[in-house]
N, C-alpha and C. Protein backbone atom coordinates (compact mmCIF):
# COMPACT_ATOMS: atom_id res chain seq x y z
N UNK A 1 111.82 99.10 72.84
CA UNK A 1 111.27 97.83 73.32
C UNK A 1 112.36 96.77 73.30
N UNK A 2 112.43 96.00 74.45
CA UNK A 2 113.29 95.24 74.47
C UNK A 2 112.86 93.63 73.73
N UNK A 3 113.31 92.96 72.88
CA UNK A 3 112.80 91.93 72.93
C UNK A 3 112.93 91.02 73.57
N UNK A 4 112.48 89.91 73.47
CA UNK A 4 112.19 88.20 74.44
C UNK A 4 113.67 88.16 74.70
N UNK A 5 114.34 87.62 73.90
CA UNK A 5 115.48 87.16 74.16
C UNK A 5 116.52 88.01 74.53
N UNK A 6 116.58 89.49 74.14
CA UNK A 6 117.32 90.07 75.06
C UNK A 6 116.99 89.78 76.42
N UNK A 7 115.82 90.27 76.95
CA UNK A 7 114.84 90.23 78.21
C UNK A 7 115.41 89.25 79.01
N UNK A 8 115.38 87.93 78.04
CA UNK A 8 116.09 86.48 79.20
C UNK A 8 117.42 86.56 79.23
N UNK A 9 118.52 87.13 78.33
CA UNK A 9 119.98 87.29 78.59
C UNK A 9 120.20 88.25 80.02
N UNK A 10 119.55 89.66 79.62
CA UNK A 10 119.33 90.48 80.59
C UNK A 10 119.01 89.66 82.03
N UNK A 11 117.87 88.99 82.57
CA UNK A 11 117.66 88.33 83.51
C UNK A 11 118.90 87.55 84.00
N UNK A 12 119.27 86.78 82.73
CA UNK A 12 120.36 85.83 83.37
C UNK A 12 121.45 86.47 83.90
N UNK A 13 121.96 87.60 83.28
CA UNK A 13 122.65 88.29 83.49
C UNK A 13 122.78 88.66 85.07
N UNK A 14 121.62 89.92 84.93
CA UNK A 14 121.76 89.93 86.46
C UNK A 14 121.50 89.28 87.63
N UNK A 15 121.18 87.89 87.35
CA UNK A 15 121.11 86.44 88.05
C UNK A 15 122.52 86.26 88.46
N UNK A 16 122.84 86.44 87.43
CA UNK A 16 124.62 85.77 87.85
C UNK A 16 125.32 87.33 88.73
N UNK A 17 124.94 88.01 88.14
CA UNK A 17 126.00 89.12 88.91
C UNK A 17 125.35 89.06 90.47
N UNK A 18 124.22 89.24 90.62
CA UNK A 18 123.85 89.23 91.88
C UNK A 18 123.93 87.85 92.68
N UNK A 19 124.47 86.58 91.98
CA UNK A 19 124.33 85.16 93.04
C UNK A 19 125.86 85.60 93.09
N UNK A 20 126.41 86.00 92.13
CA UNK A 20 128.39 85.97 92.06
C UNK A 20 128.78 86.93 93.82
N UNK A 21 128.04 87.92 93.87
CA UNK A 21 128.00 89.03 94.58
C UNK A 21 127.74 88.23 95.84
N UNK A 22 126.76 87.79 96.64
CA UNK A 22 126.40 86.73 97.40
C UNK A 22 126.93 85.26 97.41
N UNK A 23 127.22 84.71 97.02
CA UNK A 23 127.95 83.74 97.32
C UNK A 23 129.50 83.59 97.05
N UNK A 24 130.08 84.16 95.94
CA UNK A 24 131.59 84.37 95.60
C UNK A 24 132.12 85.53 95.87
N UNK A 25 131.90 86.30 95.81
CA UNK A 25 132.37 87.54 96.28
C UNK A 25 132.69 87.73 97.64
N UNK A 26 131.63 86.98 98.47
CA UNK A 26 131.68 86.78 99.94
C UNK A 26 132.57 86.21 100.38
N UNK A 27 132.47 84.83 99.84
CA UNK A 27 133.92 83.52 100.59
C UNK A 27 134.83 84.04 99.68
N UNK A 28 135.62 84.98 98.82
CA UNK A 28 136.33 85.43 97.81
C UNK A 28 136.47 86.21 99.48
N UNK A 29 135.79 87.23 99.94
CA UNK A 29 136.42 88.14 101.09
C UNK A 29 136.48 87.65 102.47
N UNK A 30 136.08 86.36 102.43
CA UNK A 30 136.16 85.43 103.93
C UNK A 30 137.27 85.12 103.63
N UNK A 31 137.90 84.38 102.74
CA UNK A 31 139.04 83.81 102.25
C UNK A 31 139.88 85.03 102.17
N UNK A 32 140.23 85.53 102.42
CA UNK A 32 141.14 86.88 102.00
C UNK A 32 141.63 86.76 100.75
N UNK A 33 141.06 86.45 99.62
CA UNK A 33 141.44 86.91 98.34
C UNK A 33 141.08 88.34 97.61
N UNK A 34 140.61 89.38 98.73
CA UNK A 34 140.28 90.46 97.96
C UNK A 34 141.08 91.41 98.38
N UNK A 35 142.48 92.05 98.20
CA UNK A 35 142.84 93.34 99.11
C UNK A 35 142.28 94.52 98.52
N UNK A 36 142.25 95.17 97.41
CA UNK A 36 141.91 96.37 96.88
C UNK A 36 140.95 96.17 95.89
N UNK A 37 140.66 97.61 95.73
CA UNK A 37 139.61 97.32 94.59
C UNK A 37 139.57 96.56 93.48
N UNK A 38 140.94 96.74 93.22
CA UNK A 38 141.49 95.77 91.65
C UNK A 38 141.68 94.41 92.00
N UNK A 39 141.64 93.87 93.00
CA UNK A 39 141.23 92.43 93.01
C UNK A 39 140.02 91.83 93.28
N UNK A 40 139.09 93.12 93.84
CA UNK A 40 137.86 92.69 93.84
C UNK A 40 136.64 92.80 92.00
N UNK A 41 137.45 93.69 91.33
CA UNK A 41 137.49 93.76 90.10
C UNK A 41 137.55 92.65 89.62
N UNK A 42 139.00 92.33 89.52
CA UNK A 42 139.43 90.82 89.27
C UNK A 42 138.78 89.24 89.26
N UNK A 43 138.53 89.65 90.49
CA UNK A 43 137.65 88.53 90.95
C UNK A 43 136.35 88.26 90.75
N UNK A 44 135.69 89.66 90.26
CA UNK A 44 134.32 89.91 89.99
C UNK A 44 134.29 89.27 88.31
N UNK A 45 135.57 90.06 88.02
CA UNK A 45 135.59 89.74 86.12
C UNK A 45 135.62 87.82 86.11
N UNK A 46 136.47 87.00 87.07
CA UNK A 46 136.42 85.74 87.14
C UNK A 46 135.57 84.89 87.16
N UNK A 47 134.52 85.43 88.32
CA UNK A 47 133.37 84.49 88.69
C UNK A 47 132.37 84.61 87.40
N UNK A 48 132.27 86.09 86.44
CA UNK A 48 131.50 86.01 85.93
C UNK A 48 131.58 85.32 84.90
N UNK A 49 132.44 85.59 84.18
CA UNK A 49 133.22 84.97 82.72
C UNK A 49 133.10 83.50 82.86
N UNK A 50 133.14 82.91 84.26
CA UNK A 50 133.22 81.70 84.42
C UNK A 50 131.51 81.10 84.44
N UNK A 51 130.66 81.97 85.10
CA UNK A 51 129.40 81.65 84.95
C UNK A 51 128.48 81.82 84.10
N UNK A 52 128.96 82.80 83.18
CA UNK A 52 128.07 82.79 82.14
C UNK A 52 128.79 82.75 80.91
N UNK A 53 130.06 81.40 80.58
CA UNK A 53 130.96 81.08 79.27
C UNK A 53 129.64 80.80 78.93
N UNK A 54 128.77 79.96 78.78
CA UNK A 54 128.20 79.85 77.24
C UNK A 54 127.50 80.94 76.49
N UNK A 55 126.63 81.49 77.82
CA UNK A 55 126.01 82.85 77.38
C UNK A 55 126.39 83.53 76.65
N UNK A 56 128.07 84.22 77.03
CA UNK A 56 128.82 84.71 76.65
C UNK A 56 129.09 84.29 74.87
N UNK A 57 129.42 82.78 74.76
CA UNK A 57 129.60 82.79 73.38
C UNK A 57 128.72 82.77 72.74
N UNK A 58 127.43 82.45 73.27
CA UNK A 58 125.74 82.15 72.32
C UNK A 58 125.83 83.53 71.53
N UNK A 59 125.58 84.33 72.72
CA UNK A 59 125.30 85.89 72.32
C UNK A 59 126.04 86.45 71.91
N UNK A 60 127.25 86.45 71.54
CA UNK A 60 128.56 87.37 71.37
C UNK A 60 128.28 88.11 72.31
N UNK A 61 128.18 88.05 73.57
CA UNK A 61 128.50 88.78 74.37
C UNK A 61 130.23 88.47 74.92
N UNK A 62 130.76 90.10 75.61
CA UNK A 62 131.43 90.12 76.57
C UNK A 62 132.11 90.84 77.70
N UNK A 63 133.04 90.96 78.71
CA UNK A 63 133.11 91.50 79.58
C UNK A 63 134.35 92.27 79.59
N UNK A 64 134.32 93.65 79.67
CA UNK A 64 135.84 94.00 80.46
C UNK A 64 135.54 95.19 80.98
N UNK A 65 137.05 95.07 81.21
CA UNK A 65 137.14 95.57 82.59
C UNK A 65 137.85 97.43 81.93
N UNK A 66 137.63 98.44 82.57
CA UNK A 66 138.04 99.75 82.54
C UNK A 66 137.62 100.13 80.79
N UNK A 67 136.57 100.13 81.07
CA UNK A 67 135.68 100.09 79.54
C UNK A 67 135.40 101.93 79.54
N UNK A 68 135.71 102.48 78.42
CA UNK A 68 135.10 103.59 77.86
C UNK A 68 134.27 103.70 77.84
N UNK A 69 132.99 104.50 78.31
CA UNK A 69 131.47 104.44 77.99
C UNK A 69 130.96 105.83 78.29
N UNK A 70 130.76 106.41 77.23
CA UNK A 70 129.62 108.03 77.86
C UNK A 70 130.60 109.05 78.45
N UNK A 71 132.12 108.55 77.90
CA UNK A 71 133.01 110.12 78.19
C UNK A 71 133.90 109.27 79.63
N UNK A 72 133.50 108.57 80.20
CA UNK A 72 134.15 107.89 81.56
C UNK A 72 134.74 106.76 81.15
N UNK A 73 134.91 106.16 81.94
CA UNK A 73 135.39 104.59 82.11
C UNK A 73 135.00 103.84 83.28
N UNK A 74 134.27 103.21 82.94
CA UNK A 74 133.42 102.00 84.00
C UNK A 74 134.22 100.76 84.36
N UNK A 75 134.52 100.66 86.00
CA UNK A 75 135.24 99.58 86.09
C UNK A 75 134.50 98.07 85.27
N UNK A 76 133.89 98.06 84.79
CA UNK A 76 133.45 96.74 84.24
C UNK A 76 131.65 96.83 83.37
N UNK A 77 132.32 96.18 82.60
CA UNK A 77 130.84 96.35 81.69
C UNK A 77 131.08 94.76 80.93
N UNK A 78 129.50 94.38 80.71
CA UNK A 78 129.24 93.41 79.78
C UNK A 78 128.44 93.65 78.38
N UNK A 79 128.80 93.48 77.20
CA UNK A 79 128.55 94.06 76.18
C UNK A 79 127.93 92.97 75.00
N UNK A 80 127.50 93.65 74.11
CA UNK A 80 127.44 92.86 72.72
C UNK A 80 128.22 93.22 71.69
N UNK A 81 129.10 92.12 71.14
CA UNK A 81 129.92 92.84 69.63
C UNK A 81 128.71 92.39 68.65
N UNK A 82 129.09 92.96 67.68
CA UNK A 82 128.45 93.16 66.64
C UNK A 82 128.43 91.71 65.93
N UNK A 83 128.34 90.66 65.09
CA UNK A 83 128.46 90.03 64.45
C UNK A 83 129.57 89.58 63.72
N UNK A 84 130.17 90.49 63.41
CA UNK A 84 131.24 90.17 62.41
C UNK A 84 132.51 91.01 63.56
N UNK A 85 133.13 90.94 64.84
CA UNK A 85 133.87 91.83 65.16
C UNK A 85 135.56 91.29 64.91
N UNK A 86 136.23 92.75 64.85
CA UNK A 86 137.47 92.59 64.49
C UNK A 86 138.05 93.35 63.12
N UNK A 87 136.77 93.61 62.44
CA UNK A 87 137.55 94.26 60.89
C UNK A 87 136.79 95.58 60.91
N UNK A 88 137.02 96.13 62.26
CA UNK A 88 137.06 97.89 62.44
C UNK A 88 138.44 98.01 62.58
N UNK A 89 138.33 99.58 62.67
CA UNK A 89 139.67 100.00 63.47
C UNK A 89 140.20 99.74 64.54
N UNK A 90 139.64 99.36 65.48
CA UNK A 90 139.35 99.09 66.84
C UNK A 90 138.00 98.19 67.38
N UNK A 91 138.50 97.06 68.68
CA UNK A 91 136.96 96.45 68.89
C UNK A 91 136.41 97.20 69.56
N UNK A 92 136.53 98.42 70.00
CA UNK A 92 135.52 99.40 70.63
C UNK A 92 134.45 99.48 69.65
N UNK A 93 134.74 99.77 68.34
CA UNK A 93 133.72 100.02 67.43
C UNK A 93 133.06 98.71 67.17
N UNK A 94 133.34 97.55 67.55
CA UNK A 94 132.30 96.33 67.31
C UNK A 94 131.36 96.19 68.45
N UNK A 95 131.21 97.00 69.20
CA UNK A 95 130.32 96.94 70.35
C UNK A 95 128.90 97.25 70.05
N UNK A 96 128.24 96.72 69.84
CA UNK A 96 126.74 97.00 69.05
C UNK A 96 125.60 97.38 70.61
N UNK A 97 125.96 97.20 71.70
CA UNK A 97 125.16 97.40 72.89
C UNK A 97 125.94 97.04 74.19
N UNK A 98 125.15 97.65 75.36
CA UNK A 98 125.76 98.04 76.24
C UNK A 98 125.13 97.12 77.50
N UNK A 99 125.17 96.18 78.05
CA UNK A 99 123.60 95.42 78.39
C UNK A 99 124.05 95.53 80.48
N UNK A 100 125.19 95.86 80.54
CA UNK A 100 125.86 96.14 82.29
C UNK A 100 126.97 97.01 82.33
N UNK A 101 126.79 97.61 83.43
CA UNK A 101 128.06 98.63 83.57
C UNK A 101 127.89 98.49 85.05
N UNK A 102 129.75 97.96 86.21
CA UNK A 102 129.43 97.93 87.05
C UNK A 102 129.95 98.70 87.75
N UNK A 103 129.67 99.25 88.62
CA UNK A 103 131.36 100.40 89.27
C UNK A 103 131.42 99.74 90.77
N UNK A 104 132.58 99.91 91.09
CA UNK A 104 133.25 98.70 92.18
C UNK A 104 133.90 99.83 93.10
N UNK A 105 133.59 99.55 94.39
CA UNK A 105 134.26 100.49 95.39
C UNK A 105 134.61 99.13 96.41
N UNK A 106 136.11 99.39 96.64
CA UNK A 106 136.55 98.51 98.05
C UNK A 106 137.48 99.61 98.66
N UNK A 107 136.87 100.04 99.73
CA UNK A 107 137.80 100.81 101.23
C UNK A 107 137.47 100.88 102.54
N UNK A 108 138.76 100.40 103.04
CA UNK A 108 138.32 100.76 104.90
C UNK A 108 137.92 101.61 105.33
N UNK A 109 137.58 101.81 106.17
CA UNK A 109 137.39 103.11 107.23
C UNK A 109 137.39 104.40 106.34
N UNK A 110 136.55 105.03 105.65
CA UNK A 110 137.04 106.41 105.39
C UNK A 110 136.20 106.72 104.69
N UNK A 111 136.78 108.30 104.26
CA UNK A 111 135.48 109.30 103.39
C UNK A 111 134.16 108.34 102.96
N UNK A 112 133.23 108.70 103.24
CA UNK A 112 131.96 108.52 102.38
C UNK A 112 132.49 109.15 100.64
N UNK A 113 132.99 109.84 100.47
CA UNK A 113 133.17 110.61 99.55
C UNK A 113 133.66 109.71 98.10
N UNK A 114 134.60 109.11 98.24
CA UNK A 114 134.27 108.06 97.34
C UNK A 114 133.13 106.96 96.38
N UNK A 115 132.75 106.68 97.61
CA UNK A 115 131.40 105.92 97.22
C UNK A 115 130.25 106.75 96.34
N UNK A 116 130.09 108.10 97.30
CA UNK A 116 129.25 108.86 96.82
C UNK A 116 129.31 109.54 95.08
N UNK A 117 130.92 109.67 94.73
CA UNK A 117 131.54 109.58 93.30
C UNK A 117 131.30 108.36 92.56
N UNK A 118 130.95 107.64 93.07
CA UNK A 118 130.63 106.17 91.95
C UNK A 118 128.93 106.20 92.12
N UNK A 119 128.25 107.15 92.63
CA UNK A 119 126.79 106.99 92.54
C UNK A 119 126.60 108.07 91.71
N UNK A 120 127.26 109.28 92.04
CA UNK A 120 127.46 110.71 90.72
C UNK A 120 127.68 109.66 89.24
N UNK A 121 128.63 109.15 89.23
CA UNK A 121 129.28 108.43 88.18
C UNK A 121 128.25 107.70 87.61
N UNK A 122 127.21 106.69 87.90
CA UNK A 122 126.15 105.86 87.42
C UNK A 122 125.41 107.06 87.19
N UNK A 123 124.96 108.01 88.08
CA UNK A 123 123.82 109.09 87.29
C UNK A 123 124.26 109.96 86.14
N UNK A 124 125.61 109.87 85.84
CA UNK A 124 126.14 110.46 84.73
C UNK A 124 125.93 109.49 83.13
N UNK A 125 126.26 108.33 83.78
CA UNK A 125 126.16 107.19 82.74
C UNK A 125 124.54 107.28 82.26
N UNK A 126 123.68 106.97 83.55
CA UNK A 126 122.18 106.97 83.41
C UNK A 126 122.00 108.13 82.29
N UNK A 127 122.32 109.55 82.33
CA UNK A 127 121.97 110.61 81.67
C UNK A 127 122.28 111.09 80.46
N UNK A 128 123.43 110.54 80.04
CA UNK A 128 124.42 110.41 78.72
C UNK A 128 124.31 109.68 77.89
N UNK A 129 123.78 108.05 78.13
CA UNK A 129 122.85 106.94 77.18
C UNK A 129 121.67 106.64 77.70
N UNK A 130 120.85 106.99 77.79
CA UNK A 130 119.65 106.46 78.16
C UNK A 130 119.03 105.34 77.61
N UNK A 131 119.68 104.17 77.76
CA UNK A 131 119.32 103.15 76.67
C UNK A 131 118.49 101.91 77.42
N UNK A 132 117.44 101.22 77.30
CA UNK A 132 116.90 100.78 77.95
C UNK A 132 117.31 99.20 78.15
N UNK A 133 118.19 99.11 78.06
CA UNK A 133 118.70 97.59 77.91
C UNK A 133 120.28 97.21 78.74
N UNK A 134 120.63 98.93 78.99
CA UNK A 134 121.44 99.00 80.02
C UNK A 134 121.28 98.82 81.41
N UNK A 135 121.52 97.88 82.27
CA UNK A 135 121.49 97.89 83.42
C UNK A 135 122.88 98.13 84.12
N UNK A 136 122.42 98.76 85.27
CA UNK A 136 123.56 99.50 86.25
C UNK A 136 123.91 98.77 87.63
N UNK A 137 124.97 98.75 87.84
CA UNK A 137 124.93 98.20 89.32
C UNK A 137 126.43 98.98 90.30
N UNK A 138 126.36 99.14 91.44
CA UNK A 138 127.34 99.62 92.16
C UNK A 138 127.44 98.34 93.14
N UNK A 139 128.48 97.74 92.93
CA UNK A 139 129.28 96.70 93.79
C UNK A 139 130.45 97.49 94.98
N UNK A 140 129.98 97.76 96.26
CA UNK A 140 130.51 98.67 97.39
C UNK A 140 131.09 97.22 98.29
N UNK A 141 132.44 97.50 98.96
CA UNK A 141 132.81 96.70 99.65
C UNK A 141 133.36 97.70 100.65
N UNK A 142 132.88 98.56 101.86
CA UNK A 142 132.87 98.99 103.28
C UNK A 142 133.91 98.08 104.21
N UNK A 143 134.10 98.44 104.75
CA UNK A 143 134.79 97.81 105.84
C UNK A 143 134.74 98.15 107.02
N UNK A 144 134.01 99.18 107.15
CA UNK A 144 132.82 99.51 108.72
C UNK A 144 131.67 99.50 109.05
N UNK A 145 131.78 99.56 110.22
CA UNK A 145 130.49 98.91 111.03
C UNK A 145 129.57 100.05 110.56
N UNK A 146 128.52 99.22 110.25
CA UNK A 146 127.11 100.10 110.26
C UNK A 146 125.75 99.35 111.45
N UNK A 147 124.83 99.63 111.45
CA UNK A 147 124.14 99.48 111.81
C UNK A 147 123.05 98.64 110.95
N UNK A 148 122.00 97.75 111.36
CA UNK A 148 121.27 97.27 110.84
C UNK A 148 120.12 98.33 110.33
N UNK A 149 119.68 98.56 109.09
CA UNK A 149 118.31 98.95 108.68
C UNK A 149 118.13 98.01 107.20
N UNK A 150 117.33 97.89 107.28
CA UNK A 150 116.50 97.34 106.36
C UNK A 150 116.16 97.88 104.89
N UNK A 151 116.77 97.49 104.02
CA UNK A 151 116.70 98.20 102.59
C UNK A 151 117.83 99.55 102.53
N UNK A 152 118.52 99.60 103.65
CA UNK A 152 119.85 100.94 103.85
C UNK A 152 120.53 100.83 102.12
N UNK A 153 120.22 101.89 101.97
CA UNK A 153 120.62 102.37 100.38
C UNK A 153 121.72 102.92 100.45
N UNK A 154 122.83 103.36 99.27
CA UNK A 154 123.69 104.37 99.38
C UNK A 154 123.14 105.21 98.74
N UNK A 155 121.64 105.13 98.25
CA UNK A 155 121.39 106.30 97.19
C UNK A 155 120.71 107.08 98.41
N UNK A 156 120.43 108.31 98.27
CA UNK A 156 119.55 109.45 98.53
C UNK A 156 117.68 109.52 98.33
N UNK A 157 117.18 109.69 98.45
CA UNK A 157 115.45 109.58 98.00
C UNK A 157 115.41 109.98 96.64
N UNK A 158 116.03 110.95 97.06
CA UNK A 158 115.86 112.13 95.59
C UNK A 158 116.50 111.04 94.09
N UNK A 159 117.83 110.36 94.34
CA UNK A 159 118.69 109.44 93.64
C UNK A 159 117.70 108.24 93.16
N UNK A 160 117.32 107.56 94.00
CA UNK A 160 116.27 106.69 93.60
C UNK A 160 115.37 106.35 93.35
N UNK A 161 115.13 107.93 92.79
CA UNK A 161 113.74 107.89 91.59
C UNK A 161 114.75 107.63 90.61
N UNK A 162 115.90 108.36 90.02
CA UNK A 162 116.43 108.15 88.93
C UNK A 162 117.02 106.84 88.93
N UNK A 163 117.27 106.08 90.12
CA UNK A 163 117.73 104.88 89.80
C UNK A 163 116.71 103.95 89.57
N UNK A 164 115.36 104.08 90.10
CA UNK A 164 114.16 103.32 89.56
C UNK A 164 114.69 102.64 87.72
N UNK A 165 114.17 101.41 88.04
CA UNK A 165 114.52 100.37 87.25
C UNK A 165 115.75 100.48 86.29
N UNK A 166 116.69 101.25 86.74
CA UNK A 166 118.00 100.97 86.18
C UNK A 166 119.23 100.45 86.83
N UNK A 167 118.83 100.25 88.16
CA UNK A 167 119.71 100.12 89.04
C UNK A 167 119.73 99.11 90.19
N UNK A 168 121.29 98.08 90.33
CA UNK A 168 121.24 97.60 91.60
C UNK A 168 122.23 97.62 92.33
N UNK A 169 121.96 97.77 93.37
CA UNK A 169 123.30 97.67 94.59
C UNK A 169 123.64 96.98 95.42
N UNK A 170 124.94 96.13 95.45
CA UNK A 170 125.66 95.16 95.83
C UNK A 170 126.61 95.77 96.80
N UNK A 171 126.24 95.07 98.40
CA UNK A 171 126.75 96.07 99.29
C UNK A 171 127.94 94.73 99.77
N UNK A 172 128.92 95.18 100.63
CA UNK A 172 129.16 94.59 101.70
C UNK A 172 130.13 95.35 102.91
N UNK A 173 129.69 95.00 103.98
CA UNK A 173 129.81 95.98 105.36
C UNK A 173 129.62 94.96 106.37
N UNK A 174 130.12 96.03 107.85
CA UNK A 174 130.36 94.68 108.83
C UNK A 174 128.66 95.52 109.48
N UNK A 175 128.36 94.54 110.23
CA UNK A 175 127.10 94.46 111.23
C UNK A 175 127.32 93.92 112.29
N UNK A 176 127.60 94.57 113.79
CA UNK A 176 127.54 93.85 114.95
C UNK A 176 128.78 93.29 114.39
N UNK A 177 129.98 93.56 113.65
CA UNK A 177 131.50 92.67 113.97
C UNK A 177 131.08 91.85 112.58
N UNK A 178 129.93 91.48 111.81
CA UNK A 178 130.19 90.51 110.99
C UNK A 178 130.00 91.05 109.70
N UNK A 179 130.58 90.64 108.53
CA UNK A 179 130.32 90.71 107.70
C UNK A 179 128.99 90.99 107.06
N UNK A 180 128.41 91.63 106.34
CA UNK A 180 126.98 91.39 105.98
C UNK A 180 127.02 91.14 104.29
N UNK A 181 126.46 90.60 103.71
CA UNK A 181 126.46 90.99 101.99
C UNK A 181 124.95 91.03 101.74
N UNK A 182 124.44 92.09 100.90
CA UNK A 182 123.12 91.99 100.31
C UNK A 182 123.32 92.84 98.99
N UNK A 183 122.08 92.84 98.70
CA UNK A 183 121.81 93.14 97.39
C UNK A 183 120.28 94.29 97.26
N UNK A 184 120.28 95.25 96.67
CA UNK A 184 119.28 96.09 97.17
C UNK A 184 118.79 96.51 95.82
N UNK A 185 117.86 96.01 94.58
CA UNK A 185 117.02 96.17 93.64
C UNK A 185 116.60 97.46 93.50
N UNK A 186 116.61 98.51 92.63
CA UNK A 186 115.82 99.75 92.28
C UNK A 186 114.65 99.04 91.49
N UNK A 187 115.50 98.03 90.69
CA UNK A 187 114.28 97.71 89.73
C UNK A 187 113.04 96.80 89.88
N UNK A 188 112.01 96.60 89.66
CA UNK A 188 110.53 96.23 89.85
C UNK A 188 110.77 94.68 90.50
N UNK A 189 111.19 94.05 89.39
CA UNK A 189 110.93 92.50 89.43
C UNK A 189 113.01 92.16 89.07
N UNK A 190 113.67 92.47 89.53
CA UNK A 190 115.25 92.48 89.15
C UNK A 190 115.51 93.49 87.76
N UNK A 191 115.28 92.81 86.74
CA UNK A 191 116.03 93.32 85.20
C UNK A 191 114.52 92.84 84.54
């Protein structure tokens, strides 16, 4: 059971990742400040750190980037240290919870095959902690034309039962020549 106040960090949380995704992330790639994945990383780690500093220190929460988690490494996760962190061996071990893990794809023109490895990759994570306070998200940045449909997933049918309420996806792709950015919820009511 999650409690209250996790519940509202959680919310805020994915408030901010999903307005960061839609409004900064966007003029971040109108502006040509994004060439590769690692600056869209970058830039992702920026907007957030910047939008949720107090959160961040209320809660001891925080963010980084190429985080160890469940045998992999997740381009980006937001976490809780423990209370007292720093007098382990390591601050890996002050990590008391796991509350986002995001995986980030930016490429032109090419293989599906990539993308489809960062959706393997979240169902690996999903299956290895099953922790209910983890939320997931795949941040995809395309650079070809698709077509308009409505709710167009990168998951599979079969995929998004398992992504049911653990999961959201942060797209962006061109439409008709333009840019598009959305955001596509597995979960009920967001987080």
């Amino acid at each position: 059971m999650i409690s209250v106040e996790l519940g509202k960090v959680l919310k805020i949380i994915d408030r901010a990742i999903r307005n960061t995704w839609l409004d900064k992330i966007s003029k971040d790639h109108e502006s040509f400040y994004l060439l590769k994945e690692d600056t869209l990383k970058n830039a992702l780690y920026y907007h957030l750190r910047t939008e949720l500093a107090s959160l961040l220190e209320k809660h001891n929460l925080r963010i980084y980037t190429e985080f160890y988690h469940a045998g992999f490494i997740a381009d980006l996760a937001i976490v809780i240290l423990n209370g007292d962190p720093g007098n382990n061996n390591h601050l890996k071990d002050d990590i008391d919870n796991v509350l986002a893990i995001i995986e980030l794809k930016y490429k032109a023109c090419s293989t599906m095959k990539f993308f489809e490895d960062d959706v393997q990759k979240i169902k690996n994570y999903i299956d290895a902690t099953p922790s209910p306070t983890t939320q997931y998200y795949l941040a995809f940045i395309h650079e070809a034309e698709y077509e308009y449909i409505e709710d167009d997933s990168w998951l599979t049918l079969e995929q998004q039962v398992w992504a049911k309420d653990r999961l959201t996806e942060l797209s962006g792709h061109y439409i008709d020549g333009e840019m598009t950015w959305t955001v596509l919820s597995h979960n009920v009511e967001g987080v």
